[in-house]
PDB file of N, CA and C in Angstrom:
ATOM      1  N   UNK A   1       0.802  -1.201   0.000  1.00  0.00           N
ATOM      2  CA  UNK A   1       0.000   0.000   0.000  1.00  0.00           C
ATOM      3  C   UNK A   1       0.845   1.266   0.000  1.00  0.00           C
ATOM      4  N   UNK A   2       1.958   1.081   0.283  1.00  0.00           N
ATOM      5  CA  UNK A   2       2.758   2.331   0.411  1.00  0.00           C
ATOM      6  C   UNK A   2       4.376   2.274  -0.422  1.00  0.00           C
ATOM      7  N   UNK A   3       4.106   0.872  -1.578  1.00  0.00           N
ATOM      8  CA  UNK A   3       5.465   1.060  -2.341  1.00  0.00           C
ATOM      9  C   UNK A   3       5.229   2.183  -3.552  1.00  0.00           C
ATOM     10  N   UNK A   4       6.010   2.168  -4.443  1.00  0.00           N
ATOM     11  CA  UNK A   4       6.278   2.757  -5.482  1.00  0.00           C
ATOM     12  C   UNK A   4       5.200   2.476  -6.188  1.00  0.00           C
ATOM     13  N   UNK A   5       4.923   0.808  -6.629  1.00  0.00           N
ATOM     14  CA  UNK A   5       3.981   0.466  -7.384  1.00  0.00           C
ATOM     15  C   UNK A   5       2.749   0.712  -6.796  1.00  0.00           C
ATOM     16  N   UNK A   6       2.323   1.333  -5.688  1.00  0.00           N
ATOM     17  CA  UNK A   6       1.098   1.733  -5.236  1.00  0.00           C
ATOM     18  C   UNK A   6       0.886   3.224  -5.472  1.00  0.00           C
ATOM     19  N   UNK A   7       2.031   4.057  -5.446  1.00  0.00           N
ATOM     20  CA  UNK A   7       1.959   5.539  -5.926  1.00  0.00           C
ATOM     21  C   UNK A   7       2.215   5.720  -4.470  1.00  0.00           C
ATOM     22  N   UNK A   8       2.813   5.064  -3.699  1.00  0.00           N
ATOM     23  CA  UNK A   8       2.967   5.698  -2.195  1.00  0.00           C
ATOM     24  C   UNK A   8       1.809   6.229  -1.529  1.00  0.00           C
ATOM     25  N   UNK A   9       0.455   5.485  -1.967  1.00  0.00           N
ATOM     26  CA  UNK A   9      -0.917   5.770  -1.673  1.00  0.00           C
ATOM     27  C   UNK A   9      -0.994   6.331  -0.130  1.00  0.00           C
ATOM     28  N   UNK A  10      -0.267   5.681   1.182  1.00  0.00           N
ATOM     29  CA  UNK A  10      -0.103   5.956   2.345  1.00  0.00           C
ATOM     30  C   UNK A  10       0.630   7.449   2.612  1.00  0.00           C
ATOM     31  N   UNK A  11       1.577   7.358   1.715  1.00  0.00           N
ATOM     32  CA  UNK A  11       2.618   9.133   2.291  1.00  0.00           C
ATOM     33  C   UNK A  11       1.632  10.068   1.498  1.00  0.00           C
ATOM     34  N   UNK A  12       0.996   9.690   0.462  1.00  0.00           N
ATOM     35  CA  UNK A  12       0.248  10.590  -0.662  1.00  0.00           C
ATOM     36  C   UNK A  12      -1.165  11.141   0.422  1.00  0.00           C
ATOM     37  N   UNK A  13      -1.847  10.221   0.825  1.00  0.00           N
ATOM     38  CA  UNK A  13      -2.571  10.202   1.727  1.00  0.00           C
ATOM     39  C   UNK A  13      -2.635  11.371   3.550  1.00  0.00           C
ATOM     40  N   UNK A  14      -1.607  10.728   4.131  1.00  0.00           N
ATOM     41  CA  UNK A  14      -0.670  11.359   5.013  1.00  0.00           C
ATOM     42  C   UNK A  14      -0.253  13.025   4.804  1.00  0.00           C
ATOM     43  N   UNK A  15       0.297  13.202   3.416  1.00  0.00           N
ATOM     44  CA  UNK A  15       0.553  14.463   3.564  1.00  0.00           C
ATOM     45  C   UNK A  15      -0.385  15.418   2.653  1.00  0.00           C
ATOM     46  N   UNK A  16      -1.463  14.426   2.521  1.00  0.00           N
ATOM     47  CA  UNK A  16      -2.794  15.739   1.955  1.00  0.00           C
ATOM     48  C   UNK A  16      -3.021  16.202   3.108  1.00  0.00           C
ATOM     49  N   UNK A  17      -3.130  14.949   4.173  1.00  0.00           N
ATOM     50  CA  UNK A  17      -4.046  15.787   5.886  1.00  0.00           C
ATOM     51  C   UNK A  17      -3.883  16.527   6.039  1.00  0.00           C
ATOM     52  N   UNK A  18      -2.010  16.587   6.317  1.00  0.00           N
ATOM     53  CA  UNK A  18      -1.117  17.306   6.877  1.00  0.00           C
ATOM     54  C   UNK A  18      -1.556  18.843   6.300  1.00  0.00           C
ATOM     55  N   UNK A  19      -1.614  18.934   5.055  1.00  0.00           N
ATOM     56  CA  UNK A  19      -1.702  20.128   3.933  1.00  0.00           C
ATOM     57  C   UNK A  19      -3.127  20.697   4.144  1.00  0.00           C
ATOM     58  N   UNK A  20      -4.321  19.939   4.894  1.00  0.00           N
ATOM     59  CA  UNK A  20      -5.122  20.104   4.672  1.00  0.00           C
ATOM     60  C   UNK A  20      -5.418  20.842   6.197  1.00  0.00           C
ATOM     61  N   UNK A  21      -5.036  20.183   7.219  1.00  0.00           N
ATOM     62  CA  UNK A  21      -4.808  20.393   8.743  1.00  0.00           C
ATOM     63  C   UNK A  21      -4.641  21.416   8.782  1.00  0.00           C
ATOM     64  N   UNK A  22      -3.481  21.976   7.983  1.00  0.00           N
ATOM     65  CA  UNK A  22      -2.564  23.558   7.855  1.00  0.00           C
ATOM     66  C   UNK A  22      -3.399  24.247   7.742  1.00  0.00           C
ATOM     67  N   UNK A  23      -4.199  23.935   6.596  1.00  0.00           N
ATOM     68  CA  UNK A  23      -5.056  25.214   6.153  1.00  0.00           C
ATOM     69  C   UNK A  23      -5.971  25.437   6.843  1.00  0.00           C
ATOM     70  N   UNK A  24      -6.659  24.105   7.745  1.00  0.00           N
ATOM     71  CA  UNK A  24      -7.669  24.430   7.942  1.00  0.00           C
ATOM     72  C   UNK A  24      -7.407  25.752   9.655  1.00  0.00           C
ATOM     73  N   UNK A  25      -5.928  25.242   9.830  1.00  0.00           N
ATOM     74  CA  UNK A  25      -5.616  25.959  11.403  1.00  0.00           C
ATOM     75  C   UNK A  25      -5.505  27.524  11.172  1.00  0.00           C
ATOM     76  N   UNK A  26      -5.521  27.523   9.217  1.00  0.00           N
ATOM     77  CA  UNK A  26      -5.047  29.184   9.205  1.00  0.00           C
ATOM     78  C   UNK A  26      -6.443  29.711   8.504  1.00  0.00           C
ATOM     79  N   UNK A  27      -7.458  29.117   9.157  1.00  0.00           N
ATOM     80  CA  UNK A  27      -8.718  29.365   8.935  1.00  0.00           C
ATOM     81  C   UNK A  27      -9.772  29.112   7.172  1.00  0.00           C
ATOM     82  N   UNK A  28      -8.835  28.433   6.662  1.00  0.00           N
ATOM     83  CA  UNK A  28      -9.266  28.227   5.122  1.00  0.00           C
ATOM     84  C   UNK A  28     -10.974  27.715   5.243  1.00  0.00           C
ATOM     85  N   UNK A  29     -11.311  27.676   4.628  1.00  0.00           N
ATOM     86  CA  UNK A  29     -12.924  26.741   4.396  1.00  0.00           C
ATOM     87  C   UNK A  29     -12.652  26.735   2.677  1.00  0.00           C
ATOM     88  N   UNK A  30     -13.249  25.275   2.333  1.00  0.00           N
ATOM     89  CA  UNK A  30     -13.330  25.215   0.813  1.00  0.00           C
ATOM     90  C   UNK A  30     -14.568  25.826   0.844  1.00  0.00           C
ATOM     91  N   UNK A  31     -14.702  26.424  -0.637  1.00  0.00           N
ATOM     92  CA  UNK A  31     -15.437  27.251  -1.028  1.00  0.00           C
ATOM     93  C   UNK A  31     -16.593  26.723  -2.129  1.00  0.00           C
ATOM     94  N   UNK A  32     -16.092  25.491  -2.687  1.00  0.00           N
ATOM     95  CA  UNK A  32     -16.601  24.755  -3.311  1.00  0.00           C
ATOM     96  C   UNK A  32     -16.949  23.522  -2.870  1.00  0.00           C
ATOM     97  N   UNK A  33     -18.250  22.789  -3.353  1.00  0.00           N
ATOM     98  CA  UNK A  33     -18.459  21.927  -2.696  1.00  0.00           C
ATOM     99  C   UNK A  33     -18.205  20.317  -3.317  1.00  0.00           C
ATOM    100  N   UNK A  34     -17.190  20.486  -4.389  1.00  0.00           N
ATOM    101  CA  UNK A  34     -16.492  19.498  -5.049  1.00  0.00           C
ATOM    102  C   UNK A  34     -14.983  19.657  -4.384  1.00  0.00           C
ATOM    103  N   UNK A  35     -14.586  20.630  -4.294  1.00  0.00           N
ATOM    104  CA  UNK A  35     -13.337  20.342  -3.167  1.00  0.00           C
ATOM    105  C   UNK A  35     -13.661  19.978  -2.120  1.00  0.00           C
ATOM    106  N   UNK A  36     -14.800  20.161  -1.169  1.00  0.00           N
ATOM    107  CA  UNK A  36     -15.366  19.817   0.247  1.00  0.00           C
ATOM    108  C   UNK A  36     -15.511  18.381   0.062  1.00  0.00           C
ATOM    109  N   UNK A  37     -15.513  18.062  -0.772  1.00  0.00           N
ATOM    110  CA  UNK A  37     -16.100  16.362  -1.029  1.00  0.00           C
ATOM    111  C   UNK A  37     -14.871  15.601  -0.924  1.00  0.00           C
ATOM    112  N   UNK A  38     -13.527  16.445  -1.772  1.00  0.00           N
ATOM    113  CA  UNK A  38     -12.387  15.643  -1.689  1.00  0.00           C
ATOM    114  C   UNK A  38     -11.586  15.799   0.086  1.00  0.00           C
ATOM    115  N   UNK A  39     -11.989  16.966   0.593  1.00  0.00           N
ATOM    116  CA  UNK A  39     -11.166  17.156   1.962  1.00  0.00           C
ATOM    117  C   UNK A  39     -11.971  15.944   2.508  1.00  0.00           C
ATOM    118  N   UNK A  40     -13.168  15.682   2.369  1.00  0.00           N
ATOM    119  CA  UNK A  40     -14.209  14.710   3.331  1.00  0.00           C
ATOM    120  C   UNK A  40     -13.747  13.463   3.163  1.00  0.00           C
ATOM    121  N   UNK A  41     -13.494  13.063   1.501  1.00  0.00           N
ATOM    122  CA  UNK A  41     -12.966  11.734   1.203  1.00  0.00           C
ATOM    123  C   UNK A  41     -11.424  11.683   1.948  1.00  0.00           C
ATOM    124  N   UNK A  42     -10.305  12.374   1.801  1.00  0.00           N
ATOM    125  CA  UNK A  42      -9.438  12.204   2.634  1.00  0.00           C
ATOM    126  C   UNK A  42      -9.546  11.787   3.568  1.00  0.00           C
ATOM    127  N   UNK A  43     -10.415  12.185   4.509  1.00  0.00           N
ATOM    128  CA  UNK A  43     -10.406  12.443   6.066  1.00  0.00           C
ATOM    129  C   UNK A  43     -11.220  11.057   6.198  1.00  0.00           C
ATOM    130  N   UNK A  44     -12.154  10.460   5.554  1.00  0.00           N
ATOM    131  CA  UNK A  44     -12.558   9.587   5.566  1.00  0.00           C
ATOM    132  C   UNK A  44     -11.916   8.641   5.770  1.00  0.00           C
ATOM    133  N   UNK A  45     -11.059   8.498   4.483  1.00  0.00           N
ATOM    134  CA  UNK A  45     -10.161   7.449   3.738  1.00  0.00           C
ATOM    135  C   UNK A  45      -8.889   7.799   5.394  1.00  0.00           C
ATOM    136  N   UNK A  46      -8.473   8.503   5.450  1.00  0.00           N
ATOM    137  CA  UNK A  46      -7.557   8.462   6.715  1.00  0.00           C
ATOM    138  C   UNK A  46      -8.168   7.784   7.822  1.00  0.00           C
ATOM    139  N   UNK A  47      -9.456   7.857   8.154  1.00  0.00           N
ATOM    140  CA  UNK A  47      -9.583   7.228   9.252  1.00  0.00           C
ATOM    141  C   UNK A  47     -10.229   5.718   9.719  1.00  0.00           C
ATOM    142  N   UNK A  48     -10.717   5.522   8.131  1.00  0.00           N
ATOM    143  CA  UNK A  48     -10.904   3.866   7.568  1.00  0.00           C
ATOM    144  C   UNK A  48      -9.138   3.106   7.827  1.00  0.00           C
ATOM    145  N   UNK A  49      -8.562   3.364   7.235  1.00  0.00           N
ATOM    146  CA  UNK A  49      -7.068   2.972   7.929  1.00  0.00           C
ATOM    147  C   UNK A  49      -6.881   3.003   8.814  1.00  0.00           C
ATOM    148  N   UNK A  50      -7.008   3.914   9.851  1.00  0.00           N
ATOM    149  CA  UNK A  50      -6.199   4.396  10.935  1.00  0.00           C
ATOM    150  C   UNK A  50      -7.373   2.732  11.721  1.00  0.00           C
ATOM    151  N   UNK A  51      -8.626   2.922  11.442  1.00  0.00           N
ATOM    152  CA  UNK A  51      -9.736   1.540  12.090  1.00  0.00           C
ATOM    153  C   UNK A  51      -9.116   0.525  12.269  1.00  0.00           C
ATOM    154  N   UNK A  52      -8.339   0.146  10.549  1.00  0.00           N
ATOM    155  CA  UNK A  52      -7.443  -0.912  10.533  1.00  0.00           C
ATOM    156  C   UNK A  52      -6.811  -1.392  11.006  1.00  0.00           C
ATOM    157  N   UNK A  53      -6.045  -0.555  11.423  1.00  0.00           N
ATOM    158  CA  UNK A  53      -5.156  -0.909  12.581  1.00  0.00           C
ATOM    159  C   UNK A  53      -3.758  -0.190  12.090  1.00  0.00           C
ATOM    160  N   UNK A  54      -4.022   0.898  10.709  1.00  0.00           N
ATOM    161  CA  UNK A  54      -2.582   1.396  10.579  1.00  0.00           C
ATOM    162  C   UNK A  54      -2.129   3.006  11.315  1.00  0.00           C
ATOM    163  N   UNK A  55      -1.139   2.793  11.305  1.00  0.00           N
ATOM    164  CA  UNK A  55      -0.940   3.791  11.786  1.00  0.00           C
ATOM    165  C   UNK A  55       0.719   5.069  11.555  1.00  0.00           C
ATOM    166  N   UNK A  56       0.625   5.851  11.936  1.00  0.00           N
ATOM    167  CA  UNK A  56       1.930   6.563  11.716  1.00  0.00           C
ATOM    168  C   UNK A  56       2.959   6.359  12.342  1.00  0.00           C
ATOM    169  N   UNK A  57       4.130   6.477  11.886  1.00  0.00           N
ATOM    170  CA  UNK A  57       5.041   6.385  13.646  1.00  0.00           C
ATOM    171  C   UNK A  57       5.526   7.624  13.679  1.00  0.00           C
ATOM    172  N   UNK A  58       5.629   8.809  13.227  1.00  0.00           N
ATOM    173  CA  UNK A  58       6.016   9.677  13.244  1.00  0.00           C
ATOM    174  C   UNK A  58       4.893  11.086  12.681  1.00  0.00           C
ATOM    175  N   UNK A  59       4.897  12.462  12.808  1.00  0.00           N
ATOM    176  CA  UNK A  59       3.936  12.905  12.378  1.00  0.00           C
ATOM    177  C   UNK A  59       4.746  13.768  11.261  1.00  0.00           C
ATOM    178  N   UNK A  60       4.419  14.773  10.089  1.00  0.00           N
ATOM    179  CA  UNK A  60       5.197  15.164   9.098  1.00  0.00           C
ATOM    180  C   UNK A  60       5.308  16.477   9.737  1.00  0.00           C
ATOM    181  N   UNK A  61       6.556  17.139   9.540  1.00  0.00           N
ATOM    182  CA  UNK A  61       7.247  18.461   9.920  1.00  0.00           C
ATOM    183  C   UNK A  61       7.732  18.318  11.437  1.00  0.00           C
ATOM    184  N   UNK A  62       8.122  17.090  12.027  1.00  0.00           N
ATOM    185  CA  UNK A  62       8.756  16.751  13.226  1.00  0.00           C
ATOM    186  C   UNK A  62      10.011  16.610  12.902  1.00  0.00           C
ATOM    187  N   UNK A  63      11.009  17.528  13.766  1.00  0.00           N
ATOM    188  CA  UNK A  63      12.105  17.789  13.997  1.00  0.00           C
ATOM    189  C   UNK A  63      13.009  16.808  14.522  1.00  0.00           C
ATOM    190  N   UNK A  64      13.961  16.130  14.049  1.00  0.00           N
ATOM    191  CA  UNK A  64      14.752  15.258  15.402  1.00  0.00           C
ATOM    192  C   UNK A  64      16.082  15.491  14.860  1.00  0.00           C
ATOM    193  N   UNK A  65      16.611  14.892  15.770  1.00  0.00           N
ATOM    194  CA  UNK A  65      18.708  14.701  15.568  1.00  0.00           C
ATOM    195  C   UNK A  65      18.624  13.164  15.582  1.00  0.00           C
ATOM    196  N   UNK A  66      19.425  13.192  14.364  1.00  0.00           N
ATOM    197  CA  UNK A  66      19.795  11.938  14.283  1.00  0.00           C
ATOM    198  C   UNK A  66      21.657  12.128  14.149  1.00  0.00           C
ATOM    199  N   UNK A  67      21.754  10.859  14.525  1.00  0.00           N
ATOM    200  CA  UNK A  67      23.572  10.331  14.158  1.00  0.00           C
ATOM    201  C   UNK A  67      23.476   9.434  12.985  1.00  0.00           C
ATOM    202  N   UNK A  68      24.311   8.663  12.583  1.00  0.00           N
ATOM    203  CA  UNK A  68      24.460   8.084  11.519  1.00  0.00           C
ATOM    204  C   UNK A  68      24.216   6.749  11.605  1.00  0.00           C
ATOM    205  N   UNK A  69      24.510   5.782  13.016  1.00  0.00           N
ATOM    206  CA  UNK A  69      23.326   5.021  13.444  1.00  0.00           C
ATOM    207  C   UNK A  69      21.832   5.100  13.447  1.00  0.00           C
ATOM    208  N   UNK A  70      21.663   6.079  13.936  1.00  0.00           N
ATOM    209  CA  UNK A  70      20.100   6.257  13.635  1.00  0.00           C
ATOM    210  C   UNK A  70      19.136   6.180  12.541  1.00  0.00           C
ATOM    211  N   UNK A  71      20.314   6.545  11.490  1.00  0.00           N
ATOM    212  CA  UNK A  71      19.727   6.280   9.797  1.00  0.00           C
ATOM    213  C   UNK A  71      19.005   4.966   9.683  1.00  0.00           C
ATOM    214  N   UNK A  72      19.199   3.959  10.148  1.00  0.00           N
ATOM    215  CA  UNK A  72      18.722   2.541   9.943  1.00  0.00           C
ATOM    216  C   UNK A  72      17.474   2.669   9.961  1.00  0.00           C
ATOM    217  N   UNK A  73      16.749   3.529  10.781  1.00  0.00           N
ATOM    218  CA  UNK A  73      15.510   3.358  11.552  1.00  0.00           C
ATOM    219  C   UNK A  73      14.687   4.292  10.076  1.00  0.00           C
ATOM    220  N   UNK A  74      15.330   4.842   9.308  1.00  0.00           N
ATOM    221  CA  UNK A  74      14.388   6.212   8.423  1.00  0.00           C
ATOM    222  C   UNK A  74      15.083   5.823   6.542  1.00  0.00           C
ATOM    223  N   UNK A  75      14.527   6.581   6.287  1.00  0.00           N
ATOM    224  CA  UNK A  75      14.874   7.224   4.740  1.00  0.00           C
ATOM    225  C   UNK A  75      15.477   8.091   4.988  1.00  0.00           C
ATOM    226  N   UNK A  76      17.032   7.992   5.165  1.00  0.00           N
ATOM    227  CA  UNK A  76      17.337   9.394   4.746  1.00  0.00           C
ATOM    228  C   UNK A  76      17.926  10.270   3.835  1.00  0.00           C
ATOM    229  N   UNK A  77      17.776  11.582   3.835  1.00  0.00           N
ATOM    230  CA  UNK A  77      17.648  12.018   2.391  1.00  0.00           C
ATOM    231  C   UNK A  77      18.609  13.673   3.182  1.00  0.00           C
ATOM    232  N   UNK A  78      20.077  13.419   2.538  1.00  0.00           N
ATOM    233  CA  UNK A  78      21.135  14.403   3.006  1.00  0.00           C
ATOM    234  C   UNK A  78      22.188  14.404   2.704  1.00  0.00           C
ATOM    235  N   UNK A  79      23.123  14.853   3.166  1.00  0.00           N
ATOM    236  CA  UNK A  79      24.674  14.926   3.280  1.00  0.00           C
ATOM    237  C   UNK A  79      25.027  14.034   4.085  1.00  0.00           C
ATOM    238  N   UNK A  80      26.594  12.950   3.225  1.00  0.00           N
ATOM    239  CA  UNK A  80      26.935  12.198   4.361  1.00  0.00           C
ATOM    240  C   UNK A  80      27.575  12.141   5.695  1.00  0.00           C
ATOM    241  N   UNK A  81      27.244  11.683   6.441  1.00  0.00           N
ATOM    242  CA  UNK A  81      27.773  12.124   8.007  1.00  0.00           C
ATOM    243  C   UNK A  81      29.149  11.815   7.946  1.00  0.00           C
ATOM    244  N   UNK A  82      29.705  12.856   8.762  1.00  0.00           N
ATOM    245  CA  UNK A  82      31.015  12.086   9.504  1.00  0.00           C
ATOM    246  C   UNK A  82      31.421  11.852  10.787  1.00  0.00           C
ATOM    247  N   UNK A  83      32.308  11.416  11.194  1.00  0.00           N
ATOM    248  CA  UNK A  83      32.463  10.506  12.378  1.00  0.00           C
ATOM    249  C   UNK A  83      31.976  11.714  13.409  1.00  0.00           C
ATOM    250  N   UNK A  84      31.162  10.662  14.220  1.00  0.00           N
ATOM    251  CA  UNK A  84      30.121  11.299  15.378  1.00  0.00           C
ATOM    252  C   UNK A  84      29.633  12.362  15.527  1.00  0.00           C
ATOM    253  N   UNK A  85      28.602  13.022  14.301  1.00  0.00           N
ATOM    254  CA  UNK A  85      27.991  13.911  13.696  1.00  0.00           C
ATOM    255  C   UNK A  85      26.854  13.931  13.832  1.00  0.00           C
ATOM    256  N   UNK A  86      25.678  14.288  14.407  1.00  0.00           N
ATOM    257  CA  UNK A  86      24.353  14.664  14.877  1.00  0.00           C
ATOM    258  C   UNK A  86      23.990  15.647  13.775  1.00  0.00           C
ATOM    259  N   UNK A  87      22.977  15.654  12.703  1.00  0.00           N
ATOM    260  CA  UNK A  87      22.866  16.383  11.993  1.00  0.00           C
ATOM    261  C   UNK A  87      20.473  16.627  12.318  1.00  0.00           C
ATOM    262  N   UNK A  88      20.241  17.537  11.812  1.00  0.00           N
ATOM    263  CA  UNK A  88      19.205  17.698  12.215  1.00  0.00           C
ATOM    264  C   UNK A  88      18.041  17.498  10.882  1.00  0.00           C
ATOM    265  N   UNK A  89      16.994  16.798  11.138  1.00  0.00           N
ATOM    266  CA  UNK A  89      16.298  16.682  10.283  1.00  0.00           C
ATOM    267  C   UNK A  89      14.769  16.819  10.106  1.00  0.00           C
ATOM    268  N   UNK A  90      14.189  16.727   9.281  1.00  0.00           N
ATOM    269  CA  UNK A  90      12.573  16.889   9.111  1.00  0.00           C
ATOM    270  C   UNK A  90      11.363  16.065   8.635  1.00  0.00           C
ATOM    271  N   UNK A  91      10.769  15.329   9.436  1.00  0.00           N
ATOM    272  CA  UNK A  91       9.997  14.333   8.912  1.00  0.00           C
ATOM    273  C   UNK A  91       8.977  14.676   7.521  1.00  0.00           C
ATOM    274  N   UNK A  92       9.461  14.041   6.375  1.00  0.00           N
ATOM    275  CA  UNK A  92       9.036  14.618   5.042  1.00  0.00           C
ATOM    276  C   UNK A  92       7.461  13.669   4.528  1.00  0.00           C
ATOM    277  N   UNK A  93       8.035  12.117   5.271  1.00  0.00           N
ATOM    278  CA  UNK A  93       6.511  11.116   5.316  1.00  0.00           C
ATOM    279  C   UNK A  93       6.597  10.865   6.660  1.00  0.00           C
ATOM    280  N   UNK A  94       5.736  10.231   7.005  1.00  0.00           N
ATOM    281  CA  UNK A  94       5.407   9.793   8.251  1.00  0.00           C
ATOM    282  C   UNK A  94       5.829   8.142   8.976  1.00  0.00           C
ATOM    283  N   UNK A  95       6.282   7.557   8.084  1.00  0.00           N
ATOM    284  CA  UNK A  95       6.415   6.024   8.158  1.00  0.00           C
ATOM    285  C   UNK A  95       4.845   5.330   8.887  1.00  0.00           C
ATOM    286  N   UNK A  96       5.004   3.936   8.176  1.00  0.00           N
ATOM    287  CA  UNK A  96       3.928   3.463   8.592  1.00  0.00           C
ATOM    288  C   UNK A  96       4.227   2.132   9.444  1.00  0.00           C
ATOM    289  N   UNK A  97       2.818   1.257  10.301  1.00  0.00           N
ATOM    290  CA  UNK A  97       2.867  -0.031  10.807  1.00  0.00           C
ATOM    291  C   UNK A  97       1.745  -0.024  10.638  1.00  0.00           C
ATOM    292  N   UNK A  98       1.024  -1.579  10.802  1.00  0.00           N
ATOM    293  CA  UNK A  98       0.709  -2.450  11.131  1.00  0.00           C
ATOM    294  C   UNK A  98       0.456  -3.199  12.359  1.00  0.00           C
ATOM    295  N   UNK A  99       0.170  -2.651  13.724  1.00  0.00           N
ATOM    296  CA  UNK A  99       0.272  -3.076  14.575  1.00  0.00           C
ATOM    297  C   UNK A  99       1.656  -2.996  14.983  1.00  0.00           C
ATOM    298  N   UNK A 100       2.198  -4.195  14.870  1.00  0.00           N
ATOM    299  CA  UNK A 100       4.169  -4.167  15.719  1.00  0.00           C
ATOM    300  C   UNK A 100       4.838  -3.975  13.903  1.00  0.00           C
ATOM    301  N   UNK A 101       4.402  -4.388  13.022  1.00  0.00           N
ATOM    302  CA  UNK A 101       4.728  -4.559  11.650  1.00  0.00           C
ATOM    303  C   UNK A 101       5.232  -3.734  10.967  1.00  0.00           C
ATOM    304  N   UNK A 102       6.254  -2.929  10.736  1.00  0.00           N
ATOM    305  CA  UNK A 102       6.574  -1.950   9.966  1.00  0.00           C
ATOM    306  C   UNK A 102       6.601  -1.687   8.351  1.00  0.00           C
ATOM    307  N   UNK A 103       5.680  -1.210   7.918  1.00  0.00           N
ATOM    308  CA  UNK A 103       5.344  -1.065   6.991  1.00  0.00           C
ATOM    309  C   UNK A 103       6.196  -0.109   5.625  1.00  0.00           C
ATOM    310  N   UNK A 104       6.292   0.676   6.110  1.00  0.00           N
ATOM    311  CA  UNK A 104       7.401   1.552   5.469  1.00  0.00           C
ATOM    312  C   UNK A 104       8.012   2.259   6.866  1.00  0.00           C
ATOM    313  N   UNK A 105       9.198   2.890   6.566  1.00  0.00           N
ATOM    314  CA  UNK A 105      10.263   4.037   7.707  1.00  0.00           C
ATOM    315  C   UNK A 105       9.657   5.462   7.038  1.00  0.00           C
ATOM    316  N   UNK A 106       9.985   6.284   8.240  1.00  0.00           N
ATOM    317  CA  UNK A 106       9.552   7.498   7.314  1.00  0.00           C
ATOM    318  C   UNK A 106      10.308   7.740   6.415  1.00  0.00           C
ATOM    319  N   UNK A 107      10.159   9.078   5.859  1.00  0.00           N
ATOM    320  CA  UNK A 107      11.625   9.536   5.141  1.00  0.00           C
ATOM    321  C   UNK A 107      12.242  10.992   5.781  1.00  0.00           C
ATOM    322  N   UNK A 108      12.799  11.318   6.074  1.00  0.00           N
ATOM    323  CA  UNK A 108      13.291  12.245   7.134  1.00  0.00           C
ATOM    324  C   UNK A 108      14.448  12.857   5.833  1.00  0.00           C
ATOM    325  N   UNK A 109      14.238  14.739   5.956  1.00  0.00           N
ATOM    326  CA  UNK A 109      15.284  15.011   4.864  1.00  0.00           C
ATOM    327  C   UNK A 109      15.790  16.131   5.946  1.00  0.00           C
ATOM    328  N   UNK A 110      17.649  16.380   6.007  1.00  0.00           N
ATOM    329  CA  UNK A 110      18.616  17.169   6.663  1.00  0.00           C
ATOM    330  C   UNK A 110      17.857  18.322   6.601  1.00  0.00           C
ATOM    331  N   UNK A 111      17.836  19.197   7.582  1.00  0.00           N
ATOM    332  CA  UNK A 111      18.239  20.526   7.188  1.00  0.00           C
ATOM    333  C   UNK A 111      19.553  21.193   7.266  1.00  0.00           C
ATOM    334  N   UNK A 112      20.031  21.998   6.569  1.00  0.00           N
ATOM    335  CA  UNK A 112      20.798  22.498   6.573  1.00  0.00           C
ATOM    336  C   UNK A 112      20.818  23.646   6.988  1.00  0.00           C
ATOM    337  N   UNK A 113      21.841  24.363   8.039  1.00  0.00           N
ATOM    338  CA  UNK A 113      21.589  25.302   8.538  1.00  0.00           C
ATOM    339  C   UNK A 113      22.505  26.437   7.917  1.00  0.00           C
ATOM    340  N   UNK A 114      21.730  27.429   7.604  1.00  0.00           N
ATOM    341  CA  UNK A 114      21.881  28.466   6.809  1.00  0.00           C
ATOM    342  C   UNK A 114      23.422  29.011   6.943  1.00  0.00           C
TER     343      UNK A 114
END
């Protein structure tokens, strides 16, 4: 549900909310009631899964430090570390499970500091 050959239906999914969450916190309302239908189907479709039993392990635009051990656990998407280097990053998908089952890792991309 969440490879390549699925279109990454789960991160695709995941970061409409996210996009949709945003707007709705900076007071948006759709204006149309064919976009209202698609925010509804999202939110739907998000929480028919979530029933399932799937879930996120991470939420998108969460901050962490990772080391270069830590990479195992994610996608990551940066500059390569060097020896005992903490670099800081940004949850870009959310990774998924299955109960204990890990489904996909998130993908977490560096920031770089200015």
């Amino acid at each position: 549900m969440n490879s390549e050959g699925s279109n990454n239906l789960l991160d695709t999914l995941a970061i409409s909310d996210h996009l949709i969450n945003t707007l709705y916190q900076d007071q948006w309302k759709p204006e149309r009631p064919e976009v209202e239908s698609i925010v509804l189907s999202i939110k739907g479709i998000s929480k028919a899964f979530k029933n399932l039993g799937l879930s996120k392990m991470l939420e998108i635009g969460t901050k962490l430090k990772l080391t270069v051990s830590d990479t195992k656990n994610y996608n990551y998407i940066g500059t390569e570390f060097q020896e005992n280097e903490e670099k800081t990053v940004e949850v870009q998908t959310p990774g998924w499970k299955l109960g204990d089952v890990i489904l996909s890792q998130p993908r977490v991309k560096e920031i770089r500091s200015s």
